[in-house]
C-alpha atoms as a PDB file:
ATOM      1  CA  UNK A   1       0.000   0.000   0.000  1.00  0.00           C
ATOM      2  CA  UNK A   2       1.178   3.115  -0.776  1.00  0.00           C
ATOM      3  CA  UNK A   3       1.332   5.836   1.550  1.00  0.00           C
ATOM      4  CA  UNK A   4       0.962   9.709  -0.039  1.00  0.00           C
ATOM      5  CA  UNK A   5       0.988  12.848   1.097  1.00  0.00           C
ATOM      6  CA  UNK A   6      -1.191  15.245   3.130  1.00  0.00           C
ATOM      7  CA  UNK A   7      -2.206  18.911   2.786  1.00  0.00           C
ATOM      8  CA  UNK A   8      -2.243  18.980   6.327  1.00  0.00           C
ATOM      9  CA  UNK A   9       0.302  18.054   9.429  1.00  0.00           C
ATOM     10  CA  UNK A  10       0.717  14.862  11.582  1.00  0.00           C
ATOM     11  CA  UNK A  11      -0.291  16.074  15.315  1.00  0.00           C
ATOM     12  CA  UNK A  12       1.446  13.736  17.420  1.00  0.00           C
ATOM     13  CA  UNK A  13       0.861  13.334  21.532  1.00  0.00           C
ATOM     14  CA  UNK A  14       4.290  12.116  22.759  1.00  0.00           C
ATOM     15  CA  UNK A  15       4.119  10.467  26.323  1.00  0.00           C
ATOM     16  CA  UNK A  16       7.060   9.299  28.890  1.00  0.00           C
ATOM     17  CA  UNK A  17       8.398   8.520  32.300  1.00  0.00           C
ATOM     18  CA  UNK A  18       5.031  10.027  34.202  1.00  0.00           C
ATOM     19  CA  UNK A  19       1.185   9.584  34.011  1.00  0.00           C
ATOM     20  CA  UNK A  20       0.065  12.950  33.438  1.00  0.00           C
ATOM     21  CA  UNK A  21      -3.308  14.050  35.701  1.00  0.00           C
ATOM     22  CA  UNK A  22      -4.465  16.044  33.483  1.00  0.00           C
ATOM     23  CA  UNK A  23      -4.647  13.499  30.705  1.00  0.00           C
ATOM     24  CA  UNK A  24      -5.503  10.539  32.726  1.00  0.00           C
ATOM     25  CA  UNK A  25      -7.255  11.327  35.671  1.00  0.00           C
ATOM     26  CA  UNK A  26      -9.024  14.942  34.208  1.00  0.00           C
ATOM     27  CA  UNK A  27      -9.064  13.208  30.934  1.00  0.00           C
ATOM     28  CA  UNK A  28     -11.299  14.881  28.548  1.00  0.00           C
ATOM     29  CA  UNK A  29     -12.053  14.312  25.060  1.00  0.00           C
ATOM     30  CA  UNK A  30     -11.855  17.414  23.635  1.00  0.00           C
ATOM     31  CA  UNK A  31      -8.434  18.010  25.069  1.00  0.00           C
ATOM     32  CA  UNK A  32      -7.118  15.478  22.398  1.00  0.00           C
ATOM     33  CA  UNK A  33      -9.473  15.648  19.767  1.00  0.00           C
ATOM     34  CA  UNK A  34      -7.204  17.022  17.395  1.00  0.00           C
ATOM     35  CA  UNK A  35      -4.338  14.108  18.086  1.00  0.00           C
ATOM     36  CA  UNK A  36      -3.894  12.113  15.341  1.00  0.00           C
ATOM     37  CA  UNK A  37      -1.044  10.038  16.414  1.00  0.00           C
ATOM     38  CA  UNK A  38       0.679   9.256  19.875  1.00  0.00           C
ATOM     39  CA  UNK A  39       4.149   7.418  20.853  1.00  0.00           C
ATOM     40  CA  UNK A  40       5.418   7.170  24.087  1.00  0.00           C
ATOM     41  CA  UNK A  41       8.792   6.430  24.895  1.00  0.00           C
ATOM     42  CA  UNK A  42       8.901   4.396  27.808  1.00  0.00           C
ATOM     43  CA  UNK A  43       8.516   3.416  31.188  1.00  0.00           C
ATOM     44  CA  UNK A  44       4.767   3.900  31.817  1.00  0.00           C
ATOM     45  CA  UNK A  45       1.930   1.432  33.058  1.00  0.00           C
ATOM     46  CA  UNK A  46       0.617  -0.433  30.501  1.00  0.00           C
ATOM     47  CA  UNK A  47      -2.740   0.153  31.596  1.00  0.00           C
ATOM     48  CA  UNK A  48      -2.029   3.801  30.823  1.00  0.00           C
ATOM     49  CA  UNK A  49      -1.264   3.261  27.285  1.00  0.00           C
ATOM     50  CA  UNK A  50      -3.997   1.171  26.753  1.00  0.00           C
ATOM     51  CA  UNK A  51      -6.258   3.588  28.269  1.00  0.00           C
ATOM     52  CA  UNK A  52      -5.271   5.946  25.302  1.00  0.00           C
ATOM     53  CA  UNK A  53      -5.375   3.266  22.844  1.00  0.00           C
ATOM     54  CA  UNK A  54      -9.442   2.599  23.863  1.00  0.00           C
ATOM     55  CA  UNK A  55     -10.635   6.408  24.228  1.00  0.00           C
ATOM     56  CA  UNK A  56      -8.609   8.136  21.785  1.00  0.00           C
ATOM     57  CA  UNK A  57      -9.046   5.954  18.227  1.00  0.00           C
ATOM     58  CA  UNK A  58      -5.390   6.660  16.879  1.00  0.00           C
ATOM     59  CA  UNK A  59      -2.529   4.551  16.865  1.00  0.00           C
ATOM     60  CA  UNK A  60      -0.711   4.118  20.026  1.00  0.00           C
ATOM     61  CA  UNK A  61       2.812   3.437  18.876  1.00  0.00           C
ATOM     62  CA  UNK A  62       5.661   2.510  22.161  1.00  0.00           C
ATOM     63  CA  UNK A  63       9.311   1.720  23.124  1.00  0.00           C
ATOM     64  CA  UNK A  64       9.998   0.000  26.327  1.00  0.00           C
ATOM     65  CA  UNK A  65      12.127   1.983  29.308  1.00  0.00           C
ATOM     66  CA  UNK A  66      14.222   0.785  31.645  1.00  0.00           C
ATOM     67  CA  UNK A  67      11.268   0.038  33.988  1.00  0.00           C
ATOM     68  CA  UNK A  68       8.927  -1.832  31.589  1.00  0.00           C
ATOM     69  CA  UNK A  69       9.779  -5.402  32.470  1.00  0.00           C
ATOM     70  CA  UNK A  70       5.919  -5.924  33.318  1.00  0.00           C
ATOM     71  CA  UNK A  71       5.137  -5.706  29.235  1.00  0.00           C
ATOM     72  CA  UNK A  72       6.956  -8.903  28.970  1.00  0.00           C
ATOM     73  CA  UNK A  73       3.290 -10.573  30.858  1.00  0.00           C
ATOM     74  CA  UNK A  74       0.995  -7.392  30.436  1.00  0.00           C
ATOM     75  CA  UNK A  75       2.010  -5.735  27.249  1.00  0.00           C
ATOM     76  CA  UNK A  76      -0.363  -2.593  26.372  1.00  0.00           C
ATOM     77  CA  UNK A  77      -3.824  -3.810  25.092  1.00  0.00           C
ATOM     78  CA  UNK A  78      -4.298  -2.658  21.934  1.00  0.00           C
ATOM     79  CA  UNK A  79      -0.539  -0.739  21.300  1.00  0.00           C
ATOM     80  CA  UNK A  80       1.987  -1.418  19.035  1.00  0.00           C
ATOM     81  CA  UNK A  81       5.631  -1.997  19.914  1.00  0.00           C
ATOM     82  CA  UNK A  82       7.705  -0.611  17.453  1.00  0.00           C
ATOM     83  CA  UNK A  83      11.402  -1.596  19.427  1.00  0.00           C
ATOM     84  CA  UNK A  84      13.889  -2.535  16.533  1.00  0.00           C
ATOM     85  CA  UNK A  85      11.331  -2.073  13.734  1.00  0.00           C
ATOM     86  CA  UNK A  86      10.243   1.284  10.956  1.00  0.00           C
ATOM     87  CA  UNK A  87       6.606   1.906  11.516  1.00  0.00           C
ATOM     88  CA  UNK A  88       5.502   3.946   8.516  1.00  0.00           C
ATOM     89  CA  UNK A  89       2.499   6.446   9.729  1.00  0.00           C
ATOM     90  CA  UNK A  90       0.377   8.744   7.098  1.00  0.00           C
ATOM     91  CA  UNK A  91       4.485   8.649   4.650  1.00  0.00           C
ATOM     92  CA  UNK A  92       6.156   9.145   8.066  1.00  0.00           C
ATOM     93  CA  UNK A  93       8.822   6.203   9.439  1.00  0.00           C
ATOM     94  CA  UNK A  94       9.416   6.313  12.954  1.00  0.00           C
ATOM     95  CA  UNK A  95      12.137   4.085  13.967  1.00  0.00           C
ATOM     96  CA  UNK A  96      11.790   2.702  17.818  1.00  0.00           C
ATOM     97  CA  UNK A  97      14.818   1.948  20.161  1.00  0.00           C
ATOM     98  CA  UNK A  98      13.880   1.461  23.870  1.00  0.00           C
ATOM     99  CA  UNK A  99      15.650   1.299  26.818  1.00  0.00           C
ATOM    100  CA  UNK A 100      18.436   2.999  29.030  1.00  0.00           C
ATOM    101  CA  UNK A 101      22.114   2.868  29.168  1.00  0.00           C
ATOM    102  CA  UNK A 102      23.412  -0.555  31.657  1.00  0.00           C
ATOM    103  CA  UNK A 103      24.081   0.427  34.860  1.00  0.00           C
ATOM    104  CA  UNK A 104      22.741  -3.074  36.404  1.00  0.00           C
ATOM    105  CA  UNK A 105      24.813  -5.578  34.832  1.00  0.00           C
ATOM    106  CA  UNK A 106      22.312  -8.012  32.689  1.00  0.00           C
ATOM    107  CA  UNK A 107      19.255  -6.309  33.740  1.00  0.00           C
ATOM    108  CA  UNK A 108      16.510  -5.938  31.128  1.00  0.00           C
ATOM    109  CA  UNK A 109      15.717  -2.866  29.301  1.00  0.00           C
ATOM    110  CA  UNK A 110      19.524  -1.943  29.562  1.00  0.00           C
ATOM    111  CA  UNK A 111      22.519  -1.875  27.164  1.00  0.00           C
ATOM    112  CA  UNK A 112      26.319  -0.842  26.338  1.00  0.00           C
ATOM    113  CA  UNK A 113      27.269   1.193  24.095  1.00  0.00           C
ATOM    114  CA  UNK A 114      28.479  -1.596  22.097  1.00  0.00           C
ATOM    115  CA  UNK A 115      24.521  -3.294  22.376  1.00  0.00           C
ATOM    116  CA  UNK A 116      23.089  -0.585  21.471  1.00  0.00           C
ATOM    117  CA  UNK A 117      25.248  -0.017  17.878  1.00  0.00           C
ATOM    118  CA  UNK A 118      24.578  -3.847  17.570  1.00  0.00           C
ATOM    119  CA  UNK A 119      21.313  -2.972  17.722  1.00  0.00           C
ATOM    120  CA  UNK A 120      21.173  -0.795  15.535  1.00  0.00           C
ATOM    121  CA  UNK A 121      23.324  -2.564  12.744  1.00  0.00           C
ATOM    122  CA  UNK A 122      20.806  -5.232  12.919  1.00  0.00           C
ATOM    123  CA  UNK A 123      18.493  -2.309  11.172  1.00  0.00           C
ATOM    124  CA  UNK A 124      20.747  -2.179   8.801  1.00  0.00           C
ATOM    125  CA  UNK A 125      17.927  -4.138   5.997  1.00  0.00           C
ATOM    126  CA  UNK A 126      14.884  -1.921   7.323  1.00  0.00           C
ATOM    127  CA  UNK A 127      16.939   1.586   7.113  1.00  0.00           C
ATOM    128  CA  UNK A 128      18.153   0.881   3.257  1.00  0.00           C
ATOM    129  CA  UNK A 129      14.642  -0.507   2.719  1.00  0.00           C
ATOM    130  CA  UNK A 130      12.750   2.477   4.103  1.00  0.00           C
ATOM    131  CA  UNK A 131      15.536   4.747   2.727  1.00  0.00           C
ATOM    132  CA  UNK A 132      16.211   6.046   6.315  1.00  0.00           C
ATOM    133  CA  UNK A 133      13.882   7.569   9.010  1.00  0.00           C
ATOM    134  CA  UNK A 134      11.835  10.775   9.651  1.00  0.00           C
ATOM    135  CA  UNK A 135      11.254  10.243  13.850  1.00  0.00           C
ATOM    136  CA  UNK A 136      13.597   8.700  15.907  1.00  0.00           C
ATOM    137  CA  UNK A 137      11.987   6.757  19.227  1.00  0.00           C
ATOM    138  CA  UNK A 138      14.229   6.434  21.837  1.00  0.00           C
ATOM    139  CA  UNK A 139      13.410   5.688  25.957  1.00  0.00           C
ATOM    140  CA  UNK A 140      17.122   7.306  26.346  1.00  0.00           C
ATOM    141  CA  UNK A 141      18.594  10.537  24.948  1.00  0.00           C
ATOM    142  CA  UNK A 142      21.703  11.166  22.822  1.00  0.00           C
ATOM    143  CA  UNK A 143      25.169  11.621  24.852  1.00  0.00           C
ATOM    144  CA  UNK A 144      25.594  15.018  25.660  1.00  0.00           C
ATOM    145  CA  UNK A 145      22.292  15.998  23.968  1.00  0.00           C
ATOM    146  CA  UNK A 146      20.325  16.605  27.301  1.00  0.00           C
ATOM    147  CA  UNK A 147      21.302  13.581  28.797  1.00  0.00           C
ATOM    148  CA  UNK A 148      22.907  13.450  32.299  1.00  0.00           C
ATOM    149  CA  UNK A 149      26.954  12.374  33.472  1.00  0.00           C
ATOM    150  CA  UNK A 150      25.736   9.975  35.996  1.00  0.00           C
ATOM    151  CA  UNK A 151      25.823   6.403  34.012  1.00  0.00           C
ATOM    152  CA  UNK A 152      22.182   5.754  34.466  1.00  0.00           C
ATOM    153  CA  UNK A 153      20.923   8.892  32.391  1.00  0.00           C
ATOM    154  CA  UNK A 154      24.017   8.966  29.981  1.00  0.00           C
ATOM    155  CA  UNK A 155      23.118   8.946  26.605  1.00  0.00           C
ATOM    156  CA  UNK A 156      24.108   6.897  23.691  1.00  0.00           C
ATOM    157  CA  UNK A 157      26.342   7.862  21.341  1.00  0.00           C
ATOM    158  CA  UNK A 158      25.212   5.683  18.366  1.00  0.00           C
ATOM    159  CA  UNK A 159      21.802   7.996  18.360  1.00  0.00           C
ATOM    160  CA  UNK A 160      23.977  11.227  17.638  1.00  0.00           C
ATOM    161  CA  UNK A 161      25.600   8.977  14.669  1.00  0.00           C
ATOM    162  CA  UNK A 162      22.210   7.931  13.683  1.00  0.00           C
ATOM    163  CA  UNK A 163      20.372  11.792  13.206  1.00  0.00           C
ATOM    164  CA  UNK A 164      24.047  12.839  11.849  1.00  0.00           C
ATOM    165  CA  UNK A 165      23.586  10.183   9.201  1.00  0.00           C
ATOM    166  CA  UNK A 166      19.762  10.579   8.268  1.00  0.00           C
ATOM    167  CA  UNK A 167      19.242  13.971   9.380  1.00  0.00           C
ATOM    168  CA  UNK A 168      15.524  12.767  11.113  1.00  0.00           C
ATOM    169  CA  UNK A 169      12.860  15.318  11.472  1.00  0.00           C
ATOM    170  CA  UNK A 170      12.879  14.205  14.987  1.00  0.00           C
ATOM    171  CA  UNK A 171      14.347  12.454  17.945  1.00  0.00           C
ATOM    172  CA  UNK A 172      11.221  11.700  20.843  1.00  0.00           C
ATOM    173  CA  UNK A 173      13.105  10.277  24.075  1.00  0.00           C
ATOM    174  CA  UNK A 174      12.428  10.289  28.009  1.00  0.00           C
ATOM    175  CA  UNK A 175      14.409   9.322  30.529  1.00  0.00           C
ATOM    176  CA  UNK A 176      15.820  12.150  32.059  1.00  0.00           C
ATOM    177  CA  UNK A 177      12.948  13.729  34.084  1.00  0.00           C
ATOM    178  CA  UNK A 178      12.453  17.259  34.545  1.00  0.00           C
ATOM    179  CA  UNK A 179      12.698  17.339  38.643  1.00  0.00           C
ATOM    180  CA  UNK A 180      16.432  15.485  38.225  1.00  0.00           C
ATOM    181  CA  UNK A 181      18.053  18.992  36.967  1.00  0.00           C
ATOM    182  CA  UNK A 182      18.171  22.747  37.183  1.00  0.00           C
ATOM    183  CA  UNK A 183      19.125  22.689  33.041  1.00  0.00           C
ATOM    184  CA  UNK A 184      15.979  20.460  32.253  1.00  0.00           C
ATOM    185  CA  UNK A 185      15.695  21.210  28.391  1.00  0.00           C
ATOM    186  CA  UNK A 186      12.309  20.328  26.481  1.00  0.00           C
ATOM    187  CA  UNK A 187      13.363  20.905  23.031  1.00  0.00           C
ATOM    188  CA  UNK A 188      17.147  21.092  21.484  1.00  0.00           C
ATOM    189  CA  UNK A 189      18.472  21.167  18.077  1.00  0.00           C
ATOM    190  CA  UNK A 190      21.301  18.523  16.715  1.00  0.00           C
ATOM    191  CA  UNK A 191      22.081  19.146  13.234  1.00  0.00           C
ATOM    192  CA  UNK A 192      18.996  19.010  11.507  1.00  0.00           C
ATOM    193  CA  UNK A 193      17.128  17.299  13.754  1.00  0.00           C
ATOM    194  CA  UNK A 194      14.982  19.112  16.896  1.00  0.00           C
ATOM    195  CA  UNK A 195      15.577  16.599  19.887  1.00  0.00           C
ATOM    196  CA  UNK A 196      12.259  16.553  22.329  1.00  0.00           C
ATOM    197  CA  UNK A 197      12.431  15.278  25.509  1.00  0.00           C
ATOM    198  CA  UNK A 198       8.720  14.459  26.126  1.00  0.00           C
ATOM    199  CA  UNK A 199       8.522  13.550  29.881  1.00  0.00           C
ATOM    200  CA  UNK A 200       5.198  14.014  31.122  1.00  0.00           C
ATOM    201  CA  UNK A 201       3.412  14.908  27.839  1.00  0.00           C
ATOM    202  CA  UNK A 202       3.961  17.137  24.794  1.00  0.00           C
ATOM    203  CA  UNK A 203       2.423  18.243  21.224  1.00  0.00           C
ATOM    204  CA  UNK A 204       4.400  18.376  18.642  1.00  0.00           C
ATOM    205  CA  UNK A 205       3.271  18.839  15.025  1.00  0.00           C
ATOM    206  CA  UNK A 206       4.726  16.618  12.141  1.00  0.00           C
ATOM    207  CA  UNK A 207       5.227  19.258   9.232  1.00  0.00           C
ATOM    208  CA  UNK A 208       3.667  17.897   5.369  1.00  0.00           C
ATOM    209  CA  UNK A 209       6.835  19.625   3.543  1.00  0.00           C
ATOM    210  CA  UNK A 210       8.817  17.531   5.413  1.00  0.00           C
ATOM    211  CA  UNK A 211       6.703  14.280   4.837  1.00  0.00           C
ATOM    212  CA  UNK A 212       8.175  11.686   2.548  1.00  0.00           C
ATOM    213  CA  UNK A 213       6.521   8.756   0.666  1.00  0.00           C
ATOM    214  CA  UNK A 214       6.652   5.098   1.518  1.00  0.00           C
ATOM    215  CA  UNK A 215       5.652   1.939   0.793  1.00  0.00           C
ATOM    216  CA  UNK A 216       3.900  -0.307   3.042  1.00  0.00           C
END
């Protein structure tokens, strides 16, 4: 199927890292109406995704943190996991890569450095396929692109190589909330690519000139 282009933008709800009140427990349809896609990046209930995923009749795309090891028995009803994989949404691809950098030797939902790249050289077929990416999907951020020094909420390197070599739209990650630091940062620029940290919740609108075509 082939996927074409629209006169108007992508609004996309990016969630991470917190439930929001005023989304979940105020929750109120109007407040989203206008949403046409949402993504979170990690480390959230599952029944809080789902919740979205019944009221809110968009997709409901997700990477796993590095505090999601309950998916593995209750994955989010009615969600799609996009870790390792191009979802193509409305001509855009968002690529997914969850978790955090390892600071518990072994434990799930962390990696090296050198897992991570692996990672991501396993993507090698899907990238040349897709002809590259529009959104990155991260549950971590970039090193040294609003992440932190302390091992647990450094960032990975490979990510910076990744929007330096197909110049994405955007990079969506979590991780890092905004109560850990004085220099919290929402939004950032690397290259061509605006980085978002979306903890909480945030709105961000996916421009049409920048749409490209794909097929599914």
């Amino acid at each position: 199927m082939k996927q074409t282009q629209k006169n108007e933008g992508v609004n996309i709800l990016i969630l991470t890292d917190h439930e929001s009140k005023l989304l979940y427990d105020y929750y109120e349809p109007e407040r989203i109406k206008d949403i046409d896609l949402i993504i979170s990046c990690g480390d959230l209930a599952p029944e809080y995704l789902s919740f979205f995923a019944t009221l809110c009749n968009v997709p409901v795309l997700y990477v796993r943190g590095n505090h999601d090891g309950k998916y593995d028995e209750t994955p989010p009803e009615g969600c799609i996991c996009i870790e390792d994989d191009i979802y193509v949404f409305r001509g855009i691809r968002i690529l997914g890569l969850g978790g955090s950098m390892e600071y518990i030797p072994g434990a799930k939902g962390q990696y090296t450095e050198r897992k991570m790249r692996r990672r991501v050289r396993r993507l090698s077929f899907k990238l040349w396929r897709r002809k590259g990416f529009d959104i990155l999907v991260a549950h971590a951020p970039a090193y040294q692109v609003n992440d932190l020094e302390d091992l647990p909420h450094r960032g990975f390197a490979v990510f910076r190589t990744l929007m330096e070599k197909y110049e994405p739209k955007f990079f969506f990650h979590g991780h890092v909330h905004s109560n850990y630091s004085r220099n919290f940062k929402r939004k950032d620029i690397y290259g061509k690519t605006t980085v978002i940290n979306a903890y909480d919740f945030y709105v961000v609108e996916y421009p049409p000139q920048a749409m490209s075509s794909a097929k599914m």
